[in-house]
C-alpha atoms as a PDB file:
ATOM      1  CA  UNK A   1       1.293 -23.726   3.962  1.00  0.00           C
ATOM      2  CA  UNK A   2       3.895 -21.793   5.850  1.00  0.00           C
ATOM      3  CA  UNK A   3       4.320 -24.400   8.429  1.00  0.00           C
ATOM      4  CA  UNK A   4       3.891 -27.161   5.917  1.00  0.00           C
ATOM      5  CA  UNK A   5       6.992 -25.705   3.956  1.00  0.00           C
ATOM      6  CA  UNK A   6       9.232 -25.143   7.092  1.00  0.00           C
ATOM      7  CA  UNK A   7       8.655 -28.764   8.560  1.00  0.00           C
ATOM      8  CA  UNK A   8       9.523 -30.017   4.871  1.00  0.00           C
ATOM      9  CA  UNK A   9      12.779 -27.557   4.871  1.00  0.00           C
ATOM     10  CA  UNK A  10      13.350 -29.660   8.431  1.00  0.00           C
ATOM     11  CA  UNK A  11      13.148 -32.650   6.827  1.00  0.00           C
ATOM     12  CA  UNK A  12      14.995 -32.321   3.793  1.00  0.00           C
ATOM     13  CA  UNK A  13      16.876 -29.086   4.062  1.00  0.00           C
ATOM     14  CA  UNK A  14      16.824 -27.369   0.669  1.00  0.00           C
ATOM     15  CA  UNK A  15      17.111 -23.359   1.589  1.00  0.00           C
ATOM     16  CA  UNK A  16      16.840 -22.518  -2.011  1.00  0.00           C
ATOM     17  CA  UNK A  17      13.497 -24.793  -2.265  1.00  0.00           C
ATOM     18  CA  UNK A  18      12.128 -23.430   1.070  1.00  0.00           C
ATOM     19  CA  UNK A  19      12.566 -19.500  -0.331  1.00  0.00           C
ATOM     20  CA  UNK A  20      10.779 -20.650  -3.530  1.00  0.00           C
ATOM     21  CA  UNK A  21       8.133 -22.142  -1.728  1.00  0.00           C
ATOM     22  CA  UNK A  22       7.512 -19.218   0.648  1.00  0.00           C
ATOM     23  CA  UNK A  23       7.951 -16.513  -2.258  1.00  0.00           C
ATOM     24  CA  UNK A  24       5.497 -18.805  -4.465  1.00  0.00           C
ATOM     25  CA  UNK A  25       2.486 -17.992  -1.676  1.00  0.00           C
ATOM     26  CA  UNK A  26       3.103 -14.480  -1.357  1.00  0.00           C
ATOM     27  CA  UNK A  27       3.680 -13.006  -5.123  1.00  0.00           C
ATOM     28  CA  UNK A  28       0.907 -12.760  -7.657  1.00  0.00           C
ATOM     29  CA  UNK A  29       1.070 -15.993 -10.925  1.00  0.00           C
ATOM     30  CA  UNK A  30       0.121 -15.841 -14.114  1.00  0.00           C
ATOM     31  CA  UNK A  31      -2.982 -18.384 -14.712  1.00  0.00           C
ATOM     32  CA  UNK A  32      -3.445 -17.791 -17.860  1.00  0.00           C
ATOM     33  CA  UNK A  33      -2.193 -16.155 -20.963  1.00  0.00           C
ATOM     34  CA  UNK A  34      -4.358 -15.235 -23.897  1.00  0.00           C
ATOM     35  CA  UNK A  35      -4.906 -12.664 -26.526  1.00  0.00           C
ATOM     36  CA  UNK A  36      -6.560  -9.909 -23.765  1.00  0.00           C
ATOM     37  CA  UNK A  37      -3.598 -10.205 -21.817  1.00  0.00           C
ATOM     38  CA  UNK A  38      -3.012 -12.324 -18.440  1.00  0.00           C
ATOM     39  CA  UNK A  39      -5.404 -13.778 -15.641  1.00  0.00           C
ATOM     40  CA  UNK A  40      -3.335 -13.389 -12.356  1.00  0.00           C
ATOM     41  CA  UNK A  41      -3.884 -15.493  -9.419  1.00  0.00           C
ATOM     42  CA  UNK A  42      -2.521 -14.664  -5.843  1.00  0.00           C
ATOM     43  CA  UNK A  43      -3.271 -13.373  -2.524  1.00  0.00           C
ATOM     44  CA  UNK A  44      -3.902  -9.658  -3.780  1.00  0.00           C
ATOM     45  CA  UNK A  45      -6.401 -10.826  -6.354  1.00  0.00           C
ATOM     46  CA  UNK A  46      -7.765 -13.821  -4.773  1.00  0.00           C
ATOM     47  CA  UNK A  47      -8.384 -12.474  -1.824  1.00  0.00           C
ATOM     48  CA  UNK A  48      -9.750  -8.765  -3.306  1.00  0.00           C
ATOM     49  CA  UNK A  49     -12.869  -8.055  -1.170  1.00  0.00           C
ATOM     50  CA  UNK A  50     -10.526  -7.784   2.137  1.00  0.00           C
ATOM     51  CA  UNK A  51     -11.341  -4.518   4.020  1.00  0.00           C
ATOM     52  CA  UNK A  52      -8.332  -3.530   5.671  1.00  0.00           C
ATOM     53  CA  UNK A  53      -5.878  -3.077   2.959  1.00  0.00           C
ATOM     54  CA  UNK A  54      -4.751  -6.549   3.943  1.00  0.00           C
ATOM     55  CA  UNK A  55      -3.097  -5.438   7.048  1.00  0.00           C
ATOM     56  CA  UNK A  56      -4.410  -8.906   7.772  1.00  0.00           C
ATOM     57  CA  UNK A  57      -1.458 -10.476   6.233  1.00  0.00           C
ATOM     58  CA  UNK A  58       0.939  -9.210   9.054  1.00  0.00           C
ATOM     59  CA  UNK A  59       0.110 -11.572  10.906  1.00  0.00           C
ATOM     60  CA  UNK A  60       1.328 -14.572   8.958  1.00  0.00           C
ATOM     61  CA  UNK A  61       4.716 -12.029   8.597  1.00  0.00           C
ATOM     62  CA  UNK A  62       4.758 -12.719  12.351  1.00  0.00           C
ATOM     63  CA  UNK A  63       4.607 -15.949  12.606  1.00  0.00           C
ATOM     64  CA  UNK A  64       6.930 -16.341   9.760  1.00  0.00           C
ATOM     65  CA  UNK A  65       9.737 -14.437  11.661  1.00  0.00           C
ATOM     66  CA  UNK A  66       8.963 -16.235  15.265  1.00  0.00           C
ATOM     67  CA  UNK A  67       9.352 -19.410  13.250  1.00  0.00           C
ATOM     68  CA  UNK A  68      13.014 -18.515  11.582  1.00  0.00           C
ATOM     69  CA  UNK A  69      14.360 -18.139  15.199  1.00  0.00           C
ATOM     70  CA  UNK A  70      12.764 -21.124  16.291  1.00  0.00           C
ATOM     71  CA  UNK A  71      15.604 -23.604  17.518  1.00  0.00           C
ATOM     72  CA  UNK A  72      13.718 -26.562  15.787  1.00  0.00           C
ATOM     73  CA  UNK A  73      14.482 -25.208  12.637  1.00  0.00           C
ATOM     74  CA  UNK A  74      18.406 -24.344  12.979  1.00  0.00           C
ATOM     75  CA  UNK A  75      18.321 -21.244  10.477  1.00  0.00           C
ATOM     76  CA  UNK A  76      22.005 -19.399  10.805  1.00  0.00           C
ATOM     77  CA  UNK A  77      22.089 -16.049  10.821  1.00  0.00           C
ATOM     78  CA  UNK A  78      22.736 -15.390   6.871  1.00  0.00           C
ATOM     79  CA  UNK A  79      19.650 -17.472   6.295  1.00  0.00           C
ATOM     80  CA  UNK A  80      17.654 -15.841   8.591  1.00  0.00           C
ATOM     81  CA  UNK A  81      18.199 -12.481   7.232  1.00  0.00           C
ATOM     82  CA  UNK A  82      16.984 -14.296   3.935  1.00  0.00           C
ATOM     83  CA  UNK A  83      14.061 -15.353   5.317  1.00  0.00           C
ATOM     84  CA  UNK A  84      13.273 -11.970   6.864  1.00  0.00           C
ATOM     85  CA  UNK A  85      13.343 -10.117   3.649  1.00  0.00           C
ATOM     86  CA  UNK A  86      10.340 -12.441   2.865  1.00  0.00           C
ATOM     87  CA  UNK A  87       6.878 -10.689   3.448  1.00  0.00           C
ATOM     88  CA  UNK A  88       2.911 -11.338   2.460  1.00  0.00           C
ATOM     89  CA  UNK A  89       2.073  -7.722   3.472  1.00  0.00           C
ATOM     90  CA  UNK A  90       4.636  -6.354   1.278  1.00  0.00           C
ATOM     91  CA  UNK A  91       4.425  -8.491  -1.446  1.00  0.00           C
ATOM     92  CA  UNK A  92       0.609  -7.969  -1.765  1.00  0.00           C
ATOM     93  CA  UNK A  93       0.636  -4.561  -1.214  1.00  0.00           C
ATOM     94  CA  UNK A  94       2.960  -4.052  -3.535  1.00  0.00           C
ATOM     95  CA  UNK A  95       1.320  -6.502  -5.940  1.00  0.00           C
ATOM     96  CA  UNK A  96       4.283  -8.497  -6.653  1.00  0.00           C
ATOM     97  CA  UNK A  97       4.415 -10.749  -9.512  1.00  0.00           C
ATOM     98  CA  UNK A  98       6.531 -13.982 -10.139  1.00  0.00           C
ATOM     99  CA  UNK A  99       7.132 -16.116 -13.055  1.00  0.00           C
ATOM    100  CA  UNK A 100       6.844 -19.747 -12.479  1.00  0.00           C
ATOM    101  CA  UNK A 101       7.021 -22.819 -15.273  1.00  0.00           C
ATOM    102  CA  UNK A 102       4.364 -25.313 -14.366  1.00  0.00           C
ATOM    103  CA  UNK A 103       7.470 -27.850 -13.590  1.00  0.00           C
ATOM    104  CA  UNK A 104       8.707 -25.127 -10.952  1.00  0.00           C
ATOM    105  CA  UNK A 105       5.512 -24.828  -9.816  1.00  0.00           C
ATOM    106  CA  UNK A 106       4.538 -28.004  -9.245  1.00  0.00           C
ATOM    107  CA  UNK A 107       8.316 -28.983  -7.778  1.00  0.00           C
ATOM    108  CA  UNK A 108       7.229 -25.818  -5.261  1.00  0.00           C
ATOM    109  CA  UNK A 109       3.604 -26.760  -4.908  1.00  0.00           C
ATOM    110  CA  UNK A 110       4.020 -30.577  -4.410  1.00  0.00           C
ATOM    111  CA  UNK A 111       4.550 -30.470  -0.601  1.00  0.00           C
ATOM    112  CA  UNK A 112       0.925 -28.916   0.019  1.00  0.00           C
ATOM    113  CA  UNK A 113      -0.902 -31.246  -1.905  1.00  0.00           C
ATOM    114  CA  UNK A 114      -2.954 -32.117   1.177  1.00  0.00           C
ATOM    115  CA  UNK A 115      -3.357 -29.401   2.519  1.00  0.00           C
END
């Protein structure tokens, strides 16, 4: 979905879109709202069985950051500091949470349909 989201910022350059999108897979949602309070959905819950405190997830902070400097991609400097401040380890750890309209969420979700 990373990749997905960075071709589709190469093909129709939206930086503000692309931040969403990459934001949107690291934070923790709320599912569902009801009278015991709030079913979250994320990575950190999702995922809540991994063994090494998802250390994992550095990885994919990695690749992230080799793909900002990537040529293809043509990020300046001011939006590559942007993108740097972006981070799955961090965000999970740190349990994160974002609030996201279903409209914003599908506008930010529509590009991985597939995948």
């Amino acid at each position: 979905k990373v990749a997905i989201s960075l071709n589709e910022h190469k093909k129709t350059p939206d930086l503000n879109l692309l931040k969403q999108r990459l934001t949107y897979l690291t934070v923790l949602k709320v599912i569902k709202k009801n009278d015991n309070g709030a079913l979250l959905g994320g990575l950190a819950y999702n995922y809540s069985y991994v063994s090494d405190e998802f250390k994992c997830l550095k990885t994919i902070d990695v690749f992230l950051m080799n793909m900002k400097n990537q040529s293809r991609f043509s990020f300046n400097n001011t939006e590559k500091e942007m993108l740097s401040k972006i981070s799955f380890y961090s965000s999970v750890s740190k349990k994160k949470q974002g609030k996201y309209t279903r409209r914003k969420a599908a506008k930010i979700s529509r590009v991985w349909k597939n995948a």
